[in-house]
Protein backbone atom coordinates (compact mmCIF):
# COMPACT_ATOMS: atom_id res chain seq x y z
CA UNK A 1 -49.18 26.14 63.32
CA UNK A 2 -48.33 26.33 59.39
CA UNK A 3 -44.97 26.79 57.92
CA UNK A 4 -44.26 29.69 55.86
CA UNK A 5 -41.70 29.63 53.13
CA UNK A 6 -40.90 32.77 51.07
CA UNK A 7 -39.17 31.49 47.73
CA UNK A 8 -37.83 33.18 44.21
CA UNK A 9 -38.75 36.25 45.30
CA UNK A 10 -37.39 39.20 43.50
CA UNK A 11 -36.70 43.15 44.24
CA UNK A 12 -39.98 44.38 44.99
CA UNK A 13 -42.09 47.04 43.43
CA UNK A 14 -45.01 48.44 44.22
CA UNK A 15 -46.79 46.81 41.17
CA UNK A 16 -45.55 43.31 42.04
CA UNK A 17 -47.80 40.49 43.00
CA UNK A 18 -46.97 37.37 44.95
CA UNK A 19 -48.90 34.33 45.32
CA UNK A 20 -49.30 31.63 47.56
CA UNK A 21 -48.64 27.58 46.63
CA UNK A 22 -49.78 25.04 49.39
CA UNK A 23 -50.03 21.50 49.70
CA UNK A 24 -53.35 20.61 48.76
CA UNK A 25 -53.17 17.26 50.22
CA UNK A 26 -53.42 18.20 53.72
CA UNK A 27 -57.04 18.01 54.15
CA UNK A 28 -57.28 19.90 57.74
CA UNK A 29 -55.54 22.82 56.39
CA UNK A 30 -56.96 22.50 52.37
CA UNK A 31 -60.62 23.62 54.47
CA UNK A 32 -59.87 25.20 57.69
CA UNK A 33 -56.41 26.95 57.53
CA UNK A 34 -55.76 28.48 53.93
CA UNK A 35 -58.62 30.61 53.95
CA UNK A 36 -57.90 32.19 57.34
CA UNK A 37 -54.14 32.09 56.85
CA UNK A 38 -54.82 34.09 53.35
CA UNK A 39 -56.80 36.56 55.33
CA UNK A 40 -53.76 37.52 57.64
CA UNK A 41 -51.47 37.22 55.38
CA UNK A 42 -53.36 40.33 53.20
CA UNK A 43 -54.17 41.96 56.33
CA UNK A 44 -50.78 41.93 57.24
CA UNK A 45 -49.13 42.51 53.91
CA UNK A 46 -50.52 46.66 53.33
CA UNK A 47 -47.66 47.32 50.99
CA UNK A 48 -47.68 43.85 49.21
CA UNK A 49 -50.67 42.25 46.80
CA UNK A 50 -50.49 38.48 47.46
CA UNK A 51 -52.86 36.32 45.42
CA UNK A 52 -54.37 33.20 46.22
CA UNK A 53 -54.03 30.08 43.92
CA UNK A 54 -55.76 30.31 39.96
CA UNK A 55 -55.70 25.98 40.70
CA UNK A 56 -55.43 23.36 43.02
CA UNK A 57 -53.47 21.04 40.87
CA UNK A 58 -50.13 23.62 40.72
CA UNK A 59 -48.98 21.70 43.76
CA UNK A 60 -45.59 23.57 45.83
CA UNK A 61 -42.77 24.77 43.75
CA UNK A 62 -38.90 23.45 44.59
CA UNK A 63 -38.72 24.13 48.02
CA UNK A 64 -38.32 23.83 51.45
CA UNK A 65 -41.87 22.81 52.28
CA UNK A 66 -41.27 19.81 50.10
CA UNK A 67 -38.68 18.16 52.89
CA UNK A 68 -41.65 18.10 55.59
CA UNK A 69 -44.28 17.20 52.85
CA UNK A 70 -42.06 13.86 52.16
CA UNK A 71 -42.33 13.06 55.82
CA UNK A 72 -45.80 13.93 56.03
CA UNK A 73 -48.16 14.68 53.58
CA UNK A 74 -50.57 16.56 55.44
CA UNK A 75 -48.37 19.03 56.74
CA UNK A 76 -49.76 22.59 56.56
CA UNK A 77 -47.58 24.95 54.79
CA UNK A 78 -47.28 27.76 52.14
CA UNK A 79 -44.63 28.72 49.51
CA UNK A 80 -44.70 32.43 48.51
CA UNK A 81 -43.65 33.33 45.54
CA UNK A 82 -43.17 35.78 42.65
CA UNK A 83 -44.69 33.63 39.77
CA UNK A 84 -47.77 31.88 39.99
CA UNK A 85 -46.73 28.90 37.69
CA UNK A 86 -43.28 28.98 36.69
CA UNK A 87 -39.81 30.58 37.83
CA UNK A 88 -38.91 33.87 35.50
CA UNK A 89 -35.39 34.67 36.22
CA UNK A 90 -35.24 38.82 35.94
């Protein structure tokens, strides 16, 4: 099970690309879960380009995610977003 959080996104456009932030301290899901989680999520996204991480030291934006990740650190989960490192308000 991972938790999915989509965050900051804005009107879409076929030209727009989202990426994914994740905990990168939960060590189960940093080896076994991202990868295959990234491959359904681009599978299942045909109209939508989502890119995985440039970094693993970006950590999760302001979110959700970060209420569970203060209770437990390894918890799987993955912010999508419309920036990859900081919020641009359009």
């Amino acid at each position: 099970m991972y938790y999915i959080e989509l965050n900051q996104l804005a009107l879409y456009s076929p030209l727009d690309l989202y990426y994914t932030h994740m905990n990168w301290n939960s060590t189960e899901f940093r080896y076994k879960g991202f990868n295959k989680l990234f491959e359904i999520l681009q599978r299942q996204s045909t109209n939508v380009r989502i890119d995985k991480p440039e970094t693993t030291d970006m950590g999760v934006p302001p979110s959700s995610l970060q209420s569970f990740l203060a209770r437990n650190s390894e918890f799987p989960g993955v912010v999508i977003t419309n920036h990859a490192h900081g919020f641009k308000n359009r």
